[in-house]
PDB file of N, CA and C in Angstrom:
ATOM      1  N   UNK A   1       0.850  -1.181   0.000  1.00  0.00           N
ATOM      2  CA  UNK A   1       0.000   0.000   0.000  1.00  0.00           C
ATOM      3  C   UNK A   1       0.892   1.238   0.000  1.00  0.00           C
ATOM      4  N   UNK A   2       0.871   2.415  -1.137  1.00  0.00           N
ATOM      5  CA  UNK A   2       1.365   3.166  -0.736  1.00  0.00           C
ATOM      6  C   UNK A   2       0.698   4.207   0.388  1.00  0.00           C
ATOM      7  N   UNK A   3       1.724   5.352   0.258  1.00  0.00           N
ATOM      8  CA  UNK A   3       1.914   6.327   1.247  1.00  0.00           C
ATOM      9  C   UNK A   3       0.122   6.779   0.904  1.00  0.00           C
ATOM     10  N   UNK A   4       0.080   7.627   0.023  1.00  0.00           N
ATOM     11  CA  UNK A   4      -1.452   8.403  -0.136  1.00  0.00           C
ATOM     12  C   UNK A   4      -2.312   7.581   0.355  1.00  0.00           C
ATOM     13  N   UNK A   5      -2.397   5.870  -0.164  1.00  0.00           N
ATOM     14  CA  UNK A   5      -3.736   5.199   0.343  1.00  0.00           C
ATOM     15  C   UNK A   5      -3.322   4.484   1.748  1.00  0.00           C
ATOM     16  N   UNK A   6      -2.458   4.343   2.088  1.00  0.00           N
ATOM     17  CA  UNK A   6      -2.388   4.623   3.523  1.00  0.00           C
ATOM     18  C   UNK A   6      -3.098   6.041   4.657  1.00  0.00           C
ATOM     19  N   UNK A   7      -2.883   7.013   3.884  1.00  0.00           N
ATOM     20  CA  UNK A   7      -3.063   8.729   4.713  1.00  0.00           C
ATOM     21  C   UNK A   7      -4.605   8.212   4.332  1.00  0.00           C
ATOM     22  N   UNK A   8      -5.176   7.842   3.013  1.00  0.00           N
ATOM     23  CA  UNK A   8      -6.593   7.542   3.187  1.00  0.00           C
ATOM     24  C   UNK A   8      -7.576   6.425   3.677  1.00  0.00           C
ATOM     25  N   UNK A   9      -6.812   6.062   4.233  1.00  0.00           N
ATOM     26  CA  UNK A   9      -7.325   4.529   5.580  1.00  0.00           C
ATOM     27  C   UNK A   9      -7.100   5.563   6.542  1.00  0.00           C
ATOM     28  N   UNK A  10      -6.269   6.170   6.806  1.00  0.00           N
ATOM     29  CA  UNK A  10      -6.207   6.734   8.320  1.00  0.00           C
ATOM     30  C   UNK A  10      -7.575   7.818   8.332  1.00  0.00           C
ATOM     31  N   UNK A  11      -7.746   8.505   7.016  1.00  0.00           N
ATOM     32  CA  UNK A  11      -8.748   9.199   6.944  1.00  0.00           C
ATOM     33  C   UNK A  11      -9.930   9.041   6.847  1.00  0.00           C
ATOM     34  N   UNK A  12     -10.405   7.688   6.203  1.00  0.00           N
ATOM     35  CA  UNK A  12     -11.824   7.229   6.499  1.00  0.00           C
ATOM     36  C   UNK A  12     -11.811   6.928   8.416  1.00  0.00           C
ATOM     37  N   UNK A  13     -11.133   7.032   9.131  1.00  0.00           N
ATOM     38  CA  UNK A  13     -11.112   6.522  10.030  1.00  0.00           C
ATOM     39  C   UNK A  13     -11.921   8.041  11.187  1.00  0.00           C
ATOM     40  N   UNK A  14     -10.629   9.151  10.396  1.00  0.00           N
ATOM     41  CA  UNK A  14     -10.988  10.041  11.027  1.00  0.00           C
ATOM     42  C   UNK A  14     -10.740  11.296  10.540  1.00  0.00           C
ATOM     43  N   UNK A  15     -11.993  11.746   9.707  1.00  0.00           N
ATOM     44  CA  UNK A  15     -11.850  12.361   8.200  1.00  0.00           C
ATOM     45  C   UNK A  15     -11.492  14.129   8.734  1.00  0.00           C
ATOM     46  N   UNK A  16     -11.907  14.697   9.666  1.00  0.00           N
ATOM     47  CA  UNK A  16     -11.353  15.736  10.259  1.00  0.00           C
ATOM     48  C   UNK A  16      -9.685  15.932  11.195  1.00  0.00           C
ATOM     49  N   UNK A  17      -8.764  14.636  10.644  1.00  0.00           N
ATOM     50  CA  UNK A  17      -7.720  15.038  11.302  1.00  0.00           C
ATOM     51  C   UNK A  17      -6.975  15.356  10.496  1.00  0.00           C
ATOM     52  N   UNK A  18      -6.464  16.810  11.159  1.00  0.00           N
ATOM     53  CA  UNK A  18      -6.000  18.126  10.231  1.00  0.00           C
ATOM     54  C   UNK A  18      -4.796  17.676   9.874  1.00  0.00           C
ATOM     55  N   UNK A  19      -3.761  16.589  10.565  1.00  0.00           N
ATOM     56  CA  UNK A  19      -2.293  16.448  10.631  1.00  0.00           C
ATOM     57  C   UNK A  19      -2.233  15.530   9.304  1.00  0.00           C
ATOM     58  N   UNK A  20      -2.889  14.461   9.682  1.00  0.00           N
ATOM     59  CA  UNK A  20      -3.115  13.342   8.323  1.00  0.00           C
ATOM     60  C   UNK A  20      -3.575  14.040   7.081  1.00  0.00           C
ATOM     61  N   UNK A  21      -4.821  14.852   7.238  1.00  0.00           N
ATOM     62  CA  UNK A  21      -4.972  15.551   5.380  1.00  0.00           C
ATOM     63  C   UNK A  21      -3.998  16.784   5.064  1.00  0.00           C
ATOM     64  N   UNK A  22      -3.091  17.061   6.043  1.00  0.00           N
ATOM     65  CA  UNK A  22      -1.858  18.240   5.701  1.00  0.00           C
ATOM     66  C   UNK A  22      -1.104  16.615   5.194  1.00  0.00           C
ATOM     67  N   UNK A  23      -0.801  15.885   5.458  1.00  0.00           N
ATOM     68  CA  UNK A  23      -0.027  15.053   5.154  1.00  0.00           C
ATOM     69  C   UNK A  23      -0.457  14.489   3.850  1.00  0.00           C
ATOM     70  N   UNK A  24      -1.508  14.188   3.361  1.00  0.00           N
ATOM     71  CA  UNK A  24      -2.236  13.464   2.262  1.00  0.00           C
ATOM     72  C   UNK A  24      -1.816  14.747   1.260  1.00  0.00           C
ATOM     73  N   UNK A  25      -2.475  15.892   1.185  1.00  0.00           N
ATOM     74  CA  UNK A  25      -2.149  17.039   0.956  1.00  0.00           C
ATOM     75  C   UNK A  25      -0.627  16.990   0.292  1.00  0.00           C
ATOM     76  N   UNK A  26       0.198  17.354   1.117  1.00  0.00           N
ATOM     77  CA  UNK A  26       1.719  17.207   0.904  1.00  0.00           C
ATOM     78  C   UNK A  26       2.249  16.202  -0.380  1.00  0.00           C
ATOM     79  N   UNK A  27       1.361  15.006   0.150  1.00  0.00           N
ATOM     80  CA  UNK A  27       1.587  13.608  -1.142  1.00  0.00           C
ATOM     81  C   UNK A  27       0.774  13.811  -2.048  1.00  0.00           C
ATOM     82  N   UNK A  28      -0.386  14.694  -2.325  1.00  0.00           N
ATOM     83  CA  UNK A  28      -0.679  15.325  -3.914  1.00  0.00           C
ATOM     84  C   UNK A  28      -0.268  15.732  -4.338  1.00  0.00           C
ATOM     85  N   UNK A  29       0.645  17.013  -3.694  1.00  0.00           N
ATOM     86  CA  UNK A  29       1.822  17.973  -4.646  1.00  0.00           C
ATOM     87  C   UNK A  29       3.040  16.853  -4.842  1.00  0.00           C
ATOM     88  N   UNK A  30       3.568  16.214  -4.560  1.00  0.00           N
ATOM     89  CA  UNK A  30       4.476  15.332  -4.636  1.00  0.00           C
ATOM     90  C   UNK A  30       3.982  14.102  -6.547  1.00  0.00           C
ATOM     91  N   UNK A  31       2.995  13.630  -6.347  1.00  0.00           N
ATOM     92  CA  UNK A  31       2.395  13.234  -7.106  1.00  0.00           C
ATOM     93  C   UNK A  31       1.600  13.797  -8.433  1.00  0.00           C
ATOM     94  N   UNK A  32       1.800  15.748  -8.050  1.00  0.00           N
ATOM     95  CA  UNK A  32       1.245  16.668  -8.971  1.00  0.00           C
ATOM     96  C   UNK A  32      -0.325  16.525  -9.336  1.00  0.00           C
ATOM     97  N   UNK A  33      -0.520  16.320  -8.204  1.00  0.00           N
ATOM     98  CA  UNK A  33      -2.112  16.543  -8.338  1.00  0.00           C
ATOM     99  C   UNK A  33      -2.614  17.853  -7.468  1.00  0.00           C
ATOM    100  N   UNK A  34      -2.262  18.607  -7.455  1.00  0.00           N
ATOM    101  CA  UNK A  34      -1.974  19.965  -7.289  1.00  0.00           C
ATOM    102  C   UNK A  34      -3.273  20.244  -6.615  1.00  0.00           C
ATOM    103  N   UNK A  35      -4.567  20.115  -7.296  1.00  0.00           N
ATOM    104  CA  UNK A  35      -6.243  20.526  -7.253  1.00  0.00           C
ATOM    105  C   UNK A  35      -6.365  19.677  -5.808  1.00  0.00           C
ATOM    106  N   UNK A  36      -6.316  18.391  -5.768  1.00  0.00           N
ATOM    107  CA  UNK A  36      -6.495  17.615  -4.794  1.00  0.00           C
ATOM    108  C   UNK A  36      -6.120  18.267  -3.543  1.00  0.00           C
ATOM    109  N   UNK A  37      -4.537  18.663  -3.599  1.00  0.00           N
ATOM    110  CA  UNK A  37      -4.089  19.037  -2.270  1.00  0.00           C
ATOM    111  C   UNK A  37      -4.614  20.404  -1.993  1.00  0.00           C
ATOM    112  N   UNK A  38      -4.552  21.501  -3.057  1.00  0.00           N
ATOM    113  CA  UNK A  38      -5.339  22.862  -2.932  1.00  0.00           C
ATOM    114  C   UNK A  38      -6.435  22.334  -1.885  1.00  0.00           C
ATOM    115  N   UNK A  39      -7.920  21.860  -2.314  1.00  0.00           N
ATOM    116  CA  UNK A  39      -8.831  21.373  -1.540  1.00  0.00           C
ATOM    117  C   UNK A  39      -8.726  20.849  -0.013  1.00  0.00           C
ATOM    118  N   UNK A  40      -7.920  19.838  -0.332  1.00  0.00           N
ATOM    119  CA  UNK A  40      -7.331  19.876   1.641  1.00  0.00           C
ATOM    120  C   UNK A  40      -7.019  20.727   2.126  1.00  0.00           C
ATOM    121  N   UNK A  41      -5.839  21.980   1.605  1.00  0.00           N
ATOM    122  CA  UNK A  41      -5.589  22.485   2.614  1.00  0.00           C
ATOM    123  C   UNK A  41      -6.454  23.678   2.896  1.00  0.00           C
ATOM    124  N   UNK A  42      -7.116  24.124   1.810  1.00  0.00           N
ATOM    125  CA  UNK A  42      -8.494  24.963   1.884  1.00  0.00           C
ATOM    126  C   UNK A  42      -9.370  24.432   3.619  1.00  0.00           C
ATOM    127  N   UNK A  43      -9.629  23.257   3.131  1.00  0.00           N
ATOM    128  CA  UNK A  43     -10.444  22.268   3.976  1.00  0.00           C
ATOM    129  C   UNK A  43      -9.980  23.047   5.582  1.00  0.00           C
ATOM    130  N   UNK A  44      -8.731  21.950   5.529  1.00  0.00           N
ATOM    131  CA  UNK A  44      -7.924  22.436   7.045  1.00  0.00           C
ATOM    132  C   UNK A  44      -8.115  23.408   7.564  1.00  0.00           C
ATOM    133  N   UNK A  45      -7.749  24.532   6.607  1.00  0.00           N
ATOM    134  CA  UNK A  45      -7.777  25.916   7.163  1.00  0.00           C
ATOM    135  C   UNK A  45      -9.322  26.338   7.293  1.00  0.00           C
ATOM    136  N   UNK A  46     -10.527  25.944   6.640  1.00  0.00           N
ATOM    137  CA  UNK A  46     -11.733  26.458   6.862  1.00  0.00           C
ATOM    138  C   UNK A  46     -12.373  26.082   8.346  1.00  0.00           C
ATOM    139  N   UNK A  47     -11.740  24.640   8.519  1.00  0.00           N
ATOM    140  CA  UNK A  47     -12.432  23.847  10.075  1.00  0.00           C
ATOM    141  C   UNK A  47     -11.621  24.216  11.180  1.00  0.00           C
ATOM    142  N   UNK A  48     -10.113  24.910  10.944  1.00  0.00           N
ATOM    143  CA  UNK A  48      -9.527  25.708  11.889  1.00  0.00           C
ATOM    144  C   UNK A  48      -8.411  26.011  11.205  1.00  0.00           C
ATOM    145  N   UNK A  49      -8.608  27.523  11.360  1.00  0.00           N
ATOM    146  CA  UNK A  49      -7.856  28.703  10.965  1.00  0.00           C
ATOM    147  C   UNK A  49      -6.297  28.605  11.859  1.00  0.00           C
ATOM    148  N   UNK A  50      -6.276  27.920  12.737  1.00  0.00           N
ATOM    149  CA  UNK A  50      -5.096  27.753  13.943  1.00  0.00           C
ATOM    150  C   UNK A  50      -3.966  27.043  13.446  1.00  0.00           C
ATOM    151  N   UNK A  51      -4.626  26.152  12.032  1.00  0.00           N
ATOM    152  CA  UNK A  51      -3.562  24.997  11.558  1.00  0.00           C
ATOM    153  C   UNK A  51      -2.264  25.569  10.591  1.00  0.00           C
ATOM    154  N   UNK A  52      -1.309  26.343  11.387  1.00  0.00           N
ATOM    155  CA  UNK A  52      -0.893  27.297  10.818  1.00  0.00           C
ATOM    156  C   UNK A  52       0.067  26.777   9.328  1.00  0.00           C
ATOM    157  N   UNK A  53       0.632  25.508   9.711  1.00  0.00           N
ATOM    158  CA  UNK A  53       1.697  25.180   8.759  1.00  0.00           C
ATOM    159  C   UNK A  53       1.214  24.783   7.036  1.00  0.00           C
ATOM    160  N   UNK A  54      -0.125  24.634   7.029  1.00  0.00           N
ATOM    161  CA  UNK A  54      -1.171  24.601   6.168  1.00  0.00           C
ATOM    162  C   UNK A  54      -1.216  26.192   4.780  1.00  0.00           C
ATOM    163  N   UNK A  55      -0.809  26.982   5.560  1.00  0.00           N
ATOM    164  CA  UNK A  55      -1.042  28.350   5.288  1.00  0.00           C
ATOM    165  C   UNK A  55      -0.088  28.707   4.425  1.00  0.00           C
ATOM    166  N   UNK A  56       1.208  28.327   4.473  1.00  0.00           N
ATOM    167  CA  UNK A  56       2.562  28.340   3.359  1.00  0.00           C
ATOM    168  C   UNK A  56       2.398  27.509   2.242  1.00  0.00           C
ATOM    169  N   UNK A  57       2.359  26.282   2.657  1.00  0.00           N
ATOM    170  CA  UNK A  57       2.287  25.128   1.725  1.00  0.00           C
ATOM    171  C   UNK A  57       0.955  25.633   0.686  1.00  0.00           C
ATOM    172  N   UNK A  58      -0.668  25.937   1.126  1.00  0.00           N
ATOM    173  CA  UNK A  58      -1.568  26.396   0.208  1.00  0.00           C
ATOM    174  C   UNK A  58      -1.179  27.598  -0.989  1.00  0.00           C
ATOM    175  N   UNK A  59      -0.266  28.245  -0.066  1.00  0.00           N
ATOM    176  CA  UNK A  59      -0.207  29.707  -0.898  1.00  0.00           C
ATOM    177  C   UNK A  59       1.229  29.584  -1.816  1.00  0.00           C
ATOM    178  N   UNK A  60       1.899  29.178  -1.074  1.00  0.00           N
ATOM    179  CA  UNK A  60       3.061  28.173  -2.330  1.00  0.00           C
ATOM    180  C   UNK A  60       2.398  27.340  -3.476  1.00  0.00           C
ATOM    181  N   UNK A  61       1.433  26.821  -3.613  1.00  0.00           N
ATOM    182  CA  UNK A  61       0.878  25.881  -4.243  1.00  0.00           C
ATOM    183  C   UNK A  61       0.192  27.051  -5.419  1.00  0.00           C
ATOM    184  N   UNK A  62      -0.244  28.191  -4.545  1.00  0.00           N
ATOM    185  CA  UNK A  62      -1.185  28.983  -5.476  1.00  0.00           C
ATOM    186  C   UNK A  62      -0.086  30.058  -6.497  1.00  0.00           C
ATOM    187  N   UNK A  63       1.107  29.973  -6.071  1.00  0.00           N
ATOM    188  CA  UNK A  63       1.928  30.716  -6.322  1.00  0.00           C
ATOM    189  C   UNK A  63       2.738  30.064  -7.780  1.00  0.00           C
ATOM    190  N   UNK A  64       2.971  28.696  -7.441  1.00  0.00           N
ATOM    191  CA  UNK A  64       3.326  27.919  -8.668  1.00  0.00           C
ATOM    192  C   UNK A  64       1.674  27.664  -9.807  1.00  0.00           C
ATOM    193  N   UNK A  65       0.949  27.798  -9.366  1.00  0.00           N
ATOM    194  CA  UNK A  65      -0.337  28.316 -10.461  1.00  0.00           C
ATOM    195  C   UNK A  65      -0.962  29.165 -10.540  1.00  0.00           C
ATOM    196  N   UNK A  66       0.044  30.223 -10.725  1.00  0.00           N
ATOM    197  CA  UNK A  66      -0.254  31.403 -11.331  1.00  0.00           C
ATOM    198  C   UNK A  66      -1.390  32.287 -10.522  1.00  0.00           C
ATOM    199  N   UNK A  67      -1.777  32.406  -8.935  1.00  0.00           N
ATOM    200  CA  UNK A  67      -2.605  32.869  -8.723  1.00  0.00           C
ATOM    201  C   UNK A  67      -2.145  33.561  -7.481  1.00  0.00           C
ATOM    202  N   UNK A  68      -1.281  34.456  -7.684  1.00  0.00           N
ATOM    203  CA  UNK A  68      -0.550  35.470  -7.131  1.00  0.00           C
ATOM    204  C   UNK A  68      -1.125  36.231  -6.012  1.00  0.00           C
ATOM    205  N   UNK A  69      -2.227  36.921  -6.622  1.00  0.00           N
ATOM    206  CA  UNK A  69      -3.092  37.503  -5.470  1.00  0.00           C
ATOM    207  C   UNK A  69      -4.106  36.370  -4.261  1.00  0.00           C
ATOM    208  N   UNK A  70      -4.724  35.775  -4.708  1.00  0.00           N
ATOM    209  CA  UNK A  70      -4.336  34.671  -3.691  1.00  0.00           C
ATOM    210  C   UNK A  70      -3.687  33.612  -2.719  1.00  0.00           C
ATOM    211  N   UNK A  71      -2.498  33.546  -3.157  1.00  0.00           N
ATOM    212  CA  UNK A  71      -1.393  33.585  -2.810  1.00  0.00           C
ATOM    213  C   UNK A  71      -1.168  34.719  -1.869  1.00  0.00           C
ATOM    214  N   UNK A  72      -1.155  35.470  -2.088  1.00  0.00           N
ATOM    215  CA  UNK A  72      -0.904  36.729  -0.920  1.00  0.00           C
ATOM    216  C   UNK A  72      -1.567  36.955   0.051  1.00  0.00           C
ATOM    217  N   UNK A  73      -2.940  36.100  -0.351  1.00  0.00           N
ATOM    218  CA  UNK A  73      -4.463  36.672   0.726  1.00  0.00           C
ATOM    219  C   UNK A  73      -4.160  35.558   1.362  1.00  0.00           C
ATOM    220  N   UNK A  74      -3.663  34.038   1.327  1.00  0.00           N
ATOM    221  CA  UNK A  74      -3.322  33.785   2.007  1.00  0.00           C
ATOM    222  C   UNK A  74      -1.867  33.223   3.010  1.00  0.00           C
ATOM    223  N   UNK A  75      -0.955  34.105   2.699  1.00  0.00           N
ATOM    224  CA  UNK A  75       0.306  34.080   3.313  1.00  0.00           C
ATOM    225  C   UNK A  75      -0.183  35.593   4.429  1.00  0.00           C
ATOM    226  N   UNK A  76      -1.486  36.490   4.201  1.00  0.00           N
ATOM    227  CA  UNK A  76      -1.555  37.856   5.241  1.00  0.00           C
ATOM    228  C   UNK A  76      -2.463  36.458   6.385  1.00  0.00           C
ATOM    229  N   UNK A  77      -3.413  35.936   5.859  1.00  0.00           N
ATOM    230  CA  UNK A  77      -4.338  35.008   6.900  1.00  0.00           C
ATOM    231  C   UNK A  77      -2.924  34.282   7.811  1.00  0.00           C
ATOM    232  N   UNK A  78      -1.964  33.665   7.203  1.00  0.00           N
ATOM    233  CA  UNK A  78      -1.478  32.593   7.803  1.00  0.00           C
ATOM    234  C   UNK A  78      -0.773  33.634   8.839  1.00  0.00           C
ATOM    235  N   UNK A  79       0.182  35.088   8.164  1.00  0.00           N
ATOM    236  CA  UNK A  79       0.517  35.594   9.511  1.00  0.00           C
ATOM    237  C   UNK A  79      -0.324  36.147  10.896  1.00  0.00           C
ATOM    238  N   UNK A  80      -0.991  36.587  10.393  1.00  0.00           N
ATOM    239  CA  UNK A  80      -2.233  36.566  11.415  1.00  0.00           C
ATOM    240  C   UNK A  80      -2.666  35.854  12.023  1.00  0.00           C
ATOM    241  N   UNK A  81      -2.311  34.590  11.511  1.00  0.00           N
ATOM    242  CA  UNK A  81      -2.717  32.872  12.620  1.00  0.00           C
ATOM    243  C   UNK A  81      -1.242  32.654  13.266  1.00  0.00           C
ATOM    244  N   UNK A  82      -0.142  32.788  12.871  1.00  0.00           N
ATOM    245  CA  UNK A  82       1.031  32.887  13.410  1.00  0.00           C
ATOM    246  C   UNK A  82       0.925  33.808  14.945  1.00  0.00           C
ATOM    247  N   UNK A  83       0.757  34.921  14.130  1.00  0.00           N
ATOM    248  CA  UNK A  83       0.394  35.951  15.210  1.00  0.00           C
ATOM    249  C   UNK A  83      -0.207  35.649  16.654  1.00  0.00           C
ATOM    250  N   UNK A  84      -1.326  35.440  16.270  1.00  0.00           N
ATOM    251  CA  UNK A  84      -1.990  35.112  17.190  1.00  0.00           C
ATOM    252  C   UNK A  84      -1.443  33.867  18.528  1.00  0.00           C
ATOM    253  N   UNK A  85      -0.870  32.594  17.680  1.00  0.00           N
ATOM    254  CA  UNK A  85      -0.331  31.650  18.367  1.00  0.00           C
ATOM    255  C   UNK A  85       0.946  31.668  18.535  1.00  0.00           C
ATOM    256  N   UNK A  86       1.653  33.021  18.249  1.00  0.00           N
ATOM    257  CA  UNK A  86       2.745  33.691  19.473  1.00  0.00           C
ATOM    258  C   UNK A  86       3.931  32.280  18.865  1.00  0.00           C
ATOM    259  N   UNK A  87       3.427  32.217  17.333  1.00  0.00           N
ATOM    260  CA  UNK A  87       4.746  31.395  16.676  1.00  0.00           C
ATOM    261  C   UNK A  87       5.300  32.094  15.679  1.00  0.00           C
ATOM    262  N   UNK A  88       6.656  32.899  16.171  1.00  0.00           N
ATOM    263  CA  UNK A  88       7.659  33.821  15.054  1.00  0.00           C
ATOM    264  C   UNK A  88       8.305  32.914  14.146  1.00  0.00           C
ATOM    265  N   UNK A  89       8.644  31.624  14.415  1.00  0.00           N
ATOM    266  CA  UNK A  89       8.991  31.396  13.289  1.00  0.00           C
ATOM    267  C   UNK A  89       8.395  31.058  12.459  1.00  0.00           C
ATOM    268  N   UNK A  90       7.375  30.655  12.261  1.00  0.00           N
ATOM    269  CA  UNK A  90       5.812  30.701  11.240  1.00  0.00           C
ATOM    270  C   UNK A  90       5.706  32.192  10.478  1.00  0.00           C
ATOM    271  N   UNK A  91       5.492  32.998  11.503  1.00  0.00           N
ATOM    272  CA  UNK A  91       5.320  34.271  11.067  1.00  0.00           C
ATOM    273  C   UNK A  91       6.700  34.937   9.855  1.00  0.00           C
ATOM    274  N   UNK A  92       7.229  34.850  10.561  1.00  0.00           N
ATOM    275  CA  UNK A  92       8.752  34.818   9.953  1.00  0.00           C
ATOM    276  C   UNK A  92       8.867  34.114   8.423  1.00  0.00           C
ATOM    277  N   UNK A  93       8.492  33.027   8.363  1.00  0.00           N
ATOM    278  CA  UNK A  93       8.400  32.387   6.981  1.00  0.00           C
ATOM    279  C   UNK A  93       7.792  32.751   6.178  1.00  0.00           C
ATOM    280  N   UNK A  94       6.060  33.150   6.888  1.00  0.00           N
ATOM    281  CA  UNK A  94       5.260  33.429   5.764  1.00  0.00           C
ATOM    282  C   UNK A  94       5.420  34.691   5.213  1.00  0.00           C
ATOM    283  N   UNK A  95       6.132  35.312   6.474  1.00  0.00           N
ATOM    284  CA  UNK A  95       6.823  37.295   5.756  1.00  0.00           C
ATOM    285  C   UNK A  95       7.662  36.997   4.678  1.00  0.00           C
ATOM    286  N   UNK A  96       8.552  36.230   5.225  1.00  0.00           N
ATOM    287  CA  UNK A  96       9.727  36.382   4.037  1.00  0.00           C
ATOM    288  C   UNK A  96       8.742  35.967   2.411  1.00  0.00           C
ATOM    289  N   UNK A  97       7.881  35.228   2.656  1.00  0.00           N
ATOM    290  CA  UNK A  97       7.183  34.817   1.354  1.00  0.00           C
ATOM    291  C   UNK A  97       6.513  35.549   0.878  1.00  0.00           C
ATOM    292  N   UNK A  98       5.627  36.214   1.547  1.00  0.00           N
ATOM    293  CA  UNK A  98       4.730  37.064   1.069  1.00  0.00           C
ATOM    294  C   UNK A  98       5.479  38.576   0.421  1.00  0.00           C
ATOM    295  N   UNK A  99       6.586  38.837   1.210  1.00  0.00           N
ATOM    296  CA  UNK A  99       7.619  39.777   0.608  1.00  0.00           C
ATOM    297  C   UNK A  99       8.255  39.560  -0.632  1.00  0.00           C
ATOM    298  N   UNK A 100       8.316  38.530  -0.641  1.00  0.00           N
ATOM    299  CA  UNK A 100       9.101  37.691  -2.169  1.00  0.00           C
ATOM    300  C   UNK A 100       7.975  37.953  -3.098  1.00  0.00           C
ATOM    301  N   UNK A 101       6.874  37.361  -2.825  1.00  0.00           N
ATOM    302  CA  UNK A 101       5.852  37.478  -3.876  1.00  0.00           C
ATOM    303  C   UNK A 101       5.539  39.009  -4.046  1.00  0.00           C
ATOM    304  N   UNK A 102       5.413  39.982  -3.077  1.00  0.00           N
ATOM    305  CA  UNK A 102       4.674  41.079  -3.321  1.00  0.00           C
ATOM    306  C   UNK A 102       5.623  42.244  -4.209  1.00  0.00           C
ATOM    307  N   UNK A 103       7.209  41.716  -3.544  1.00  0.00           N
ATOM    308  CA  UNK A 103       8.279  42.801  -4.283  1.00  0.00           C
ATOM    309  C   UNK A 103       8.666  42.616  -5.659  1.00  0.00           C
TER     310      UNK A 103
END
């Protein structure tokens, strides 16, 4: 069994755990199914905004398809979830990115 249909046994199991579909997620872009993982991490971030590491990886994803300004809307959400959970080096990453993209 590979890796993906493994992450999706763990997920019929327990279809709201944010760690496993960031992980399933991760193995779509790996596999270039790009749409698939977009949708998870959309997902993640809609059922909690807190799941901060979610927030780079989506907007990286939107950034290699061409969708720049989204991409930006969400690297400002993810620092703001950084923010909040008093994690600089999160925050820190998604600046340096969102600076890259915006300059």
């Amino acid at each position: 069994m590979g890796r993906i249909e493994q992450l999706k046994a763990f997920l019929a199991t327990s279809p709201d755990d944010d760690f496993v579909q960031h992980a399933l997620a991760l193995e779509y872009i790996k596999s270039e199914e790009e749409q698939k993982a977009r949708k998870l991490f959309e997902e993640i971030l809609h059922r909690n905004p807190a799941y901060i590491g979610s927030y780079y990886h989506l907007a990286k994803l939107l950034e290699r398809n061409n969708a720049k300004e989204l991409a930006l809307e969400w690297y400002v959400k993810g620092m703001a979830a950084a923010k909040m959970a008093r994690d600089q080096h999160a925050f820190n990453e998604l600046q340096a990115a969102w600076e890259d993209l915006s300059g």
